[in-house]
C-alpha atoms as a PDB file:
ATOM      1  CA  UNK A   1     -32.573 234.726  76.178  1.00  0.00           C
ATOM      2  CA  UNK A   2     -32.828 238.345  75.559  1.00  0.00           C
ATOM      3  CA  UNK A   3     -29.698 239.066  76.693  1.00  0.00           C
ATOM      4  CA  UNK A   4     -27.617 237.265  74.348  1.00  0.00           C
ATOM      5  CA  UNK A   5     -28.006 239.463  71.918  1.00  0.00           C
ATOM      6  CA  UNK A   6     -27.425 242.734  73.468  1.00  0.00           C
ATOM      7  CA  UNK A   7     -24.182 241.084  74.691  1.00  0.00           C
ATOM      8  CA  UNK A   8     -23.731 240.516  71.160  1.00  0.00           C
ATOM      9  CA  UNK A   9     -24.182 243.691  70.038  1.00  0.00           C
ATOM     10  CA  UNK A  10     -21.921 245.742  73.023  1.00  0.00           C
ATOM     11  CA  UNK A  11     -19.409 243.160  71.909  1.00  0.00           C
ATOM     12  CA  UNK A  12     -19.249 244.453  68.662  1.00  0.00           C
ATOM     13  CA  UNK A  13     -19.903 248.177  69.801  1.00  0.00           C
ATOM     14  CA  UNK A  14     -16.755 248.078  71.181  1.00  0.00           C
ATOM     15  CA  UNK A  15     -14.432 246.378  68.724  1.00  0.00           C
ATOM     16  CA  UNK A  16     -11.713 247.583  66.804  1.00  0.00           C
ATOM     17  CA  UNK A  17     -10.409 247.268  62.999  1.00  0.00           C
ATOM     18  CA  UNK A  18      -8.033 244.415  63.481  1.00  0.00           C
ATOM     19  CA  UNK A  19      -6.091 243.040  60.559  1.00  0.00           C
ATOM     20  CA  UNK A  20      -5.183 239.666  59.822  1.00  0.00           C
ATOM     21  CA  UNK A  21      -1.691 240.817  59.192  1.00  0.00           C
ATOM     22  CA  UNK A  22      -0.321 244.213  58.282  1.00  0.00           C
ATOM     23  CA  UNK A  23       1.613 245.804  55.431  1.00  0.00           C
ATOM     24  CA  UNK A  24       5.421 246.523  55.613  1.00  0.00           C
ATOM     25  CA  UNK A  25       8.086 248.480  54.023  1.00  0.00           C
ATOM     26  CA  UNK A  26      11.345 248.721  53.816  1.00  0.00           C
ATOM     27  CA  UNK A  27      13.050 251.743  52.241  1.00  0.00           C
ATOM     28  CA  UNK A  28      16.584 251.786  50.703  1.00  0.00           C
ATOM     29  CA  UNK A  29      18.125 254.909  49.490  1.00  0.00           C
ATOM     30  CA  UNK A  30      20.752 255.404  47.189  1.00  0.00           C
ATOM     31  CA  UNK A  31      22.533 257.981  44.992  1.00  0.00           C
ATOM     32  CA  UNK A  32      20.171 258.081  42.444  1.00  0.00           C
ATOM     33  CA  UNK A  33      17.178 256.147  44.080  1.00  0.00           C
ATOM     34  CA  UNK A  34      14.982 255.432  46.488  1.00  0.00           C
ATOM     35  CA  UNK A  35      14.073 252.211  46.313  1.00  0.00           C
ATOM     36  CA  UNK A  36      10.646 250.457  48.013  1.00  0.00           C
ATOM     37  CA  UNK A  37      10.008 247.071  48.988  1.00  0.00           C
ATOM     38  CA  UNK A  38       6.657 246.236  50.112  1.00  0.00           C
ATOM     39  CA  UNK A  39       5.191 242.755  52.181  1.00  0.00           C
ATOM     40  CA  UNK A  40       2.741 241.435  54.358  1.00  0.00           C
ATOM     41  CA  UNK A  41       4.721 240.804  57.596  1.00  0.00           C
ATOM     42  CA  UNK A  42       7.762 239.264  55.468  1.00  0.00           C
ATOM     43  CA  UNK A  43       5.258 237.478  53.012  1.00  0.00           C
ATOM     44  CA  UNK A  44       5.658 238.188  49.628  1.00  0.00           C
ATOM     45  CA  UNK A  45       3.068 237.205  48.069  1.00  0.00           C
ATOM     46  CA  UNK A  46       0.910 240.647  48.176  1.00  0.00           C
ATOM     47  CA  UNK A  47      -2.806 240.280  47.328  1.00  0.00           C
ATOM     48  CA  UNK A  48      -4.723 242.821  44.648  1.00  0.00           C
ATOM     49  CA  UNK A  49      -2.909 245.709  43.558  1.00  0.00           C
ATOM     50  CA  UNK A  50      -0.315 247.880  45.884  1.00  0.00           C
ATOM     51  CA  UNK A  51       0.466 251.543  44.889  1.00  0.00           C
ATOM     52  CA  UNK A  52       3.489 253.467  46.590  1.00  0.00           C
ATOM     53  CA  UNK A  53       3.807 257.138  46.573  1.00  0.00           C
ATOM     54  CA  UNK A  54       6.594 259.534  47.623  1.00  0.00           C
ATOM     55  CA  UNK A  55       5.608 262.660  49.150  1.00  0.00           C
ATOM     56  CA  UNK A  56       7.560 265.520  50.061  1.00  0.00           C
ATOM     57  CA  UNK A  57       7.468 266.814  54.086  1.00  0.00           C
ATOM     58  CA  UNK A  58       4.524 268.413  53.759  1.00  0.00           C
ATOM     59  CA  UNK A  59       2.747 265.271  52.246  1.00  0.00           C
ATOM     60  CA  UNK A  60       3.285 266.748  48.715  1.00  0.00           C
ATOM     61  CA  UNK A  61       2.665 263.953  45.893  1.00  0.00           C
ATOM     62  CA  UNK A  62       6.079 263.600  43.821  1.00  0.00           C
ATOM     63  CA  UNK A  63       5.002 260.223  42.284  1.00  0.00           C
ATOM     64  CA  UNK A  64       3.191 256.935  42.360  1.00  0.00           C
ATOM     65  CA  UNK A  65       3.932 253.598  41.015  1.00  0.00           C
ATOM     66  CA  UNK A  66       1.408 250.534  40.694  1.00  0.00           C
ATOM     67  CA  UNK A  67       4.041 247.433  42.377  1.00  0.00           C
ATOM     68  CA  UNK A  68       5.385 245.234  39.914  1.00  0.00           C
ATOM     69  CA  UNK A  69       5.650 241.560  40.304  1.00  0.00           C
ATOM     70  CA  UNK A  70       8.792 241.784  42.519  1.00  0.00           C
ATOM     71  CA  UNK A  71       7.200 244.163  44.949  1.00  0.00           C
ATOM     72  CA  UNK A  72       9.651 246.708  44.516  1.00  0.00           C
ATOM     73  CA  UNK A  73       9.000 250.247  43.080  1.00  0.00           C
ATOM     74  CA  UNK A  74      11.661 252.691  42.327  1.00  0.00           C
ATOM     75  CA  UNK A  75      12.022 256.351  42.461  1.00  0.00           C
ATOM     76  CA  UNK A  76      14.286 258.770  41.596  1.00  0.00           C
ATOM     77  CA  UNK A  77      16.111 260.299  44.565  1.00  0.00           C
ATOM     78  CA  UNK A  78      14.798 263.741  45.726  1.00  0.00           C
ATOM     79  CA  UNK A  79      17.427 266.549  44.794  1.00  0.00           C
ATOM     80  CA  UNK A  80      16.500 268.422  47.667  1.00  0.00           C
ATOM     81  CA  UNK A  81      17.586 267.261  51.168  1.00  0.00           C
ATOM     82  CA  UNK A  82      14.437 266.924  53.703  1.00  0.00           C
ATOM     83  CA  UNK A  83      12.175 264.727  55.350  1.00  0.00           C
ATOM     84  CA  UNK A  84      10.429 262.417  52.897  1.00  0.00           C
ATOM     85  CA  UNK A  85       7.490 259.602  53.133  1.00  0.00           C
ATOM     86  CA  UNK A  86       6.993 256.535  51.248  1.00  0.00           C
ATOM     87  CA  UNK A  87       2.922 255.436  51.680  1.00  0.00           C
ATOM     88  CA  UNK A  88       2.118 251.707  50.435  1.00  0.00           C
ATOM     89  CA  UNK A  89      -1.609 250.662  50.584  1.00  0.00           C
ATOM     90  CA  UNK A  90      -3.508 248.467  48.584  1.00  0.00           C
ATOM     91  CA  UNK A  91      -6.405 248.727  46.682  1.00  0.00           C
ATOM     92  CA  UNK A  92      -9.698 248.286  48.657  1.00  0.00           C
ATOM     93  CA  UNK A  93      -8.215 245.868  51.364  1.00  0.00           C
ATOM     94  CA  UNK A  94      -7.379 248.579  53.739  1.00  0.00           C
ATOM     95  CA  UNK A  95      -3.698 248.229  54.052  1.00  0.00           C
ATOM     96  CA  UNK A  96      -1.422 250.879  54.341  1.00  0.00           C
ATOM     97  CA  UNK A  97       1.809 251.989  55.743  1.00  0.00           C
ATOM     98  CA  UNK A  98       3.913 255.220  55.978  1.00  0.00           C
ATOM     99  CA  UNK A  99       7.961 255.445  56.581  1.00  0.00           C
ATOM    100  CA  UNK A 100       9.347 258.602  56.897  1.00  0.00           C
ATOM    101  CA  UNK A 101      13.263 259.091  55.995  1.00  0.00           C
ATOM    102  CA  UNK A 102      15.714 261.516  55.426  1.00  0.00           C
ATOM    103  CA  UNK A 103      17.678 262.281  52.437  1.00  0.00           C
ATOM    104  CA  UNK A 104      20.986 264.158  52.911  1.00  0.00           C
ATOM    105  CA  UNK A 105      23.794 265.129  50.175  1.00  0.00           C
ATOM    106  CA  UNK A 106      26.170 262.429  49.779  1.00  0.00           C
ATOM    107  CA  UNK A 107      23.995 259.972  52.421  1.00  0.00           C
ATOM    108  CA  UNK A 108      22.866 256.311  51.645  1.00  0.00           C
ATOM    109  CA  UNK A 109      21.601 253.588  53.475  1.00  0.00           C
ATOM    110  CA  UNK A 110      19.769 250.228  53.251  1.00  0.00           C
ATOM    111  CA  UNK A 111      17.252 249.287  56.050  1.00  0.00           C
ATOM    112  CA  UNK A 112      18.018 246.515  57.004  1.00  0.00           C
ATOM    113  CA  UNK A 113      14.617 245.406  59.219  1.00  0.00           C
ATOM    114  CA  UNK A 114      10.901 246.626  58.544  1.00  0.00           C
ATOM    115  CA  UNK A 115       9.817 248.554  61.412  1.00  0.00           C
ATOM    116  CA  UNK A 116       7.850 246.586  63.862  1.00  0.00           C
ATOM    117  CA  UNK A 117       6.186 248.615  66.386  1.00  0.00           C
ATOM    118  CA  UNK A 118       3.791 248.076  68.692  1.00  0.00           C
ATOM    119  CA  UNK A 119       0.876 249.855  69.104  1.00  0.00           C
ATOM    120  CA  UNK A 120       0.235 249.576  72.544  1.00  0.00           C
ATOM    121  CA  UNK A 121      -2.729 251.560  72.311  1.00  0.00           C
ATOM    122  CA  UNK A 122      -4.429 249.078  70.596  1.00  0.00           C
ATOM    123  CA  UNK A 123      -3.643 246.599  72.521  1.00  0.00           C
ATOM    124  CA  UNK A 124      -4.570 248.463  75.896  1.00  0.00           C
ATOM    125  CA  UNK A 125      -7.680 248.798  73.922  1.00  0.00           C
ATOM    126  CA  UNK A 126      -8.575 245.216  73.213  1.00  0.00           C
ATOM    127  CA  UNK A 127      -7.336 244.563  76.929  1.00  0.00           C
ATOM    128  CA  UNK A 128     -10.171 247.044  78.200  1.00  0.00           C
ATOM    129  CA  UNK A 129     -12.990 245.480  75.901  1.00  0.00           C
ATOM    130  CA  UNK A 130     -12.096 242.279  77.260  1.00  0.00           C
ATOM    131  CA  UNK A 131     -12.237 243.123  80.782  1.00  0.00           C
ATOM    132  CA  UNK A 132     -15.422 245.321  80.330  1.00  0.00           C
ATOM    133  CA  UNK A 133     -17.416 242.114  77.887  1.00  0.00           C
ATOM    134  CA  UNK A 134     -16.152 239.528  80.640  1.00  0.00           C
ATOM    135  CA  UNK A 135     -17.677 242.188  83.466  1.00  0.00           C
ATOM    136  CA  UNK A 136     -21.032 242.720  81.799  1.00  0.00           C
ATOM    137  CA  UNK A 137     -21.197 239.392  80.812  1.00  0.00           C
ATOM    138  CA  UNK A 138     -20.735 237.935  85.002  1.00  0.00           C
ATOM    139  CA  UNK A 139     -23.378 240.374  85.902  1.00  0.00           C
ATOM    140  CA  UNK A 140     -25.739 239.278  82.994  1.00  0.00           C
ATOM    141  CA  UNK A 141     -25.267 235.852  83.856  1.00  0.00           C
ATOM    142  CA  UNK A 142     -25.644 236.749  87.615  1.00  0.00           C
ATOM    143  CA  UNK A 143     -28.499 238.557  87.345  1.00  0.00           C
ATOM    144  CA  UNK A 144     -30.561 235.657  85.329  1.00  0.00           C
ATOM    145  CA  UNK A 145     -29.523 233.223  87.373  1.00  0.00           C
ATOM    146  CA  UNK A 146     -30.760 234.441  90.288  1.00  0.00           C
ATOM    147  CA  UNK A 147     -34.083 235.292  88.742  1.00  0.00           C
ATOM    148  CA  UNK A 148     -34.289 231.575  87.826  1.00  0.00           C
ATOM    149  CA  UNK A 149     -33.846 230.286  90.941  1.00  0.00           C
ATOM    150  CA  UNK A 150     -36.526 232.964  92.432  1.00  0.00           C
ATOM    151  CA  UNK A 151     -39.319 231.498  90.225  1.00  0.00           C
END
């Protein structure tokens, strides 16, 4: 009986932060903007309140807007060309994405999809806990059931 809950507790020893559903953005920039709009995985309806920020290459803060109620924020465009970042997170739910993108003289562009990668990481990582919990688990259960039939 012991052993349940030191299964219990390698179980959660080895978990990682998984959310429920993740924050996206899509960025769209055009002569004079840069313009943010910000979802949970194509859902709309965001919960608490979302801040985006530009930022410069080197992660420089150039502004921040609180979201409205259309989940868009606008900026003006950068007048210098370079790598910039838009970061979305909300506040105290632990969401939060990052897109870089480019702004170049005379260059605009809408994009059209959110970016959907995979981190496979993360899931080679749940794979492994799995395997390992289902391992030690066999051998706990193994190991007391032969010590029951011994008595």
């Amino acid at each position: 009986m012991h052993r349940i809950p030191l299964l219990a507790f390698l179980l959660f020893l080895g978990a990682t932060p998984v959310l429920a559903h993740a924050i996206r953005a899509t960025v769209s920039v055009t002569e004079k903007q840069v313009v943010v709009k910000v979802s949970f995985d194509g859902d709309d309806d965001l919960r608490g309140d979302v801040f985006v920020r530009l930022e410069d290459e080197q992660h420089k803060e150039l502004g921040k807007l609180k979201l409205s109620n259309s989940n868009v924020a606008t900026f003006d465009r950068p007048d210098n060309e370079g790598v910039y970042y838009i970061v979305a997170e909300d506040d105290g739910f632990g969401h939060r994405v990052e897109k870089r993108f480019l702004v170049k003289t005379g260059r605009t562009y809408n994009e059209v999809e959110p970016d959907r990668s995979v981190s496979y990481v993360k899931i080679a990582q749940g794979f492994i806990g799995i395997v390992l919990v289902s391992v030690l688990a066999y051998f706990l259960l193994r190991k007391s059931g032969k010590a029951s039939h011994g008595s």
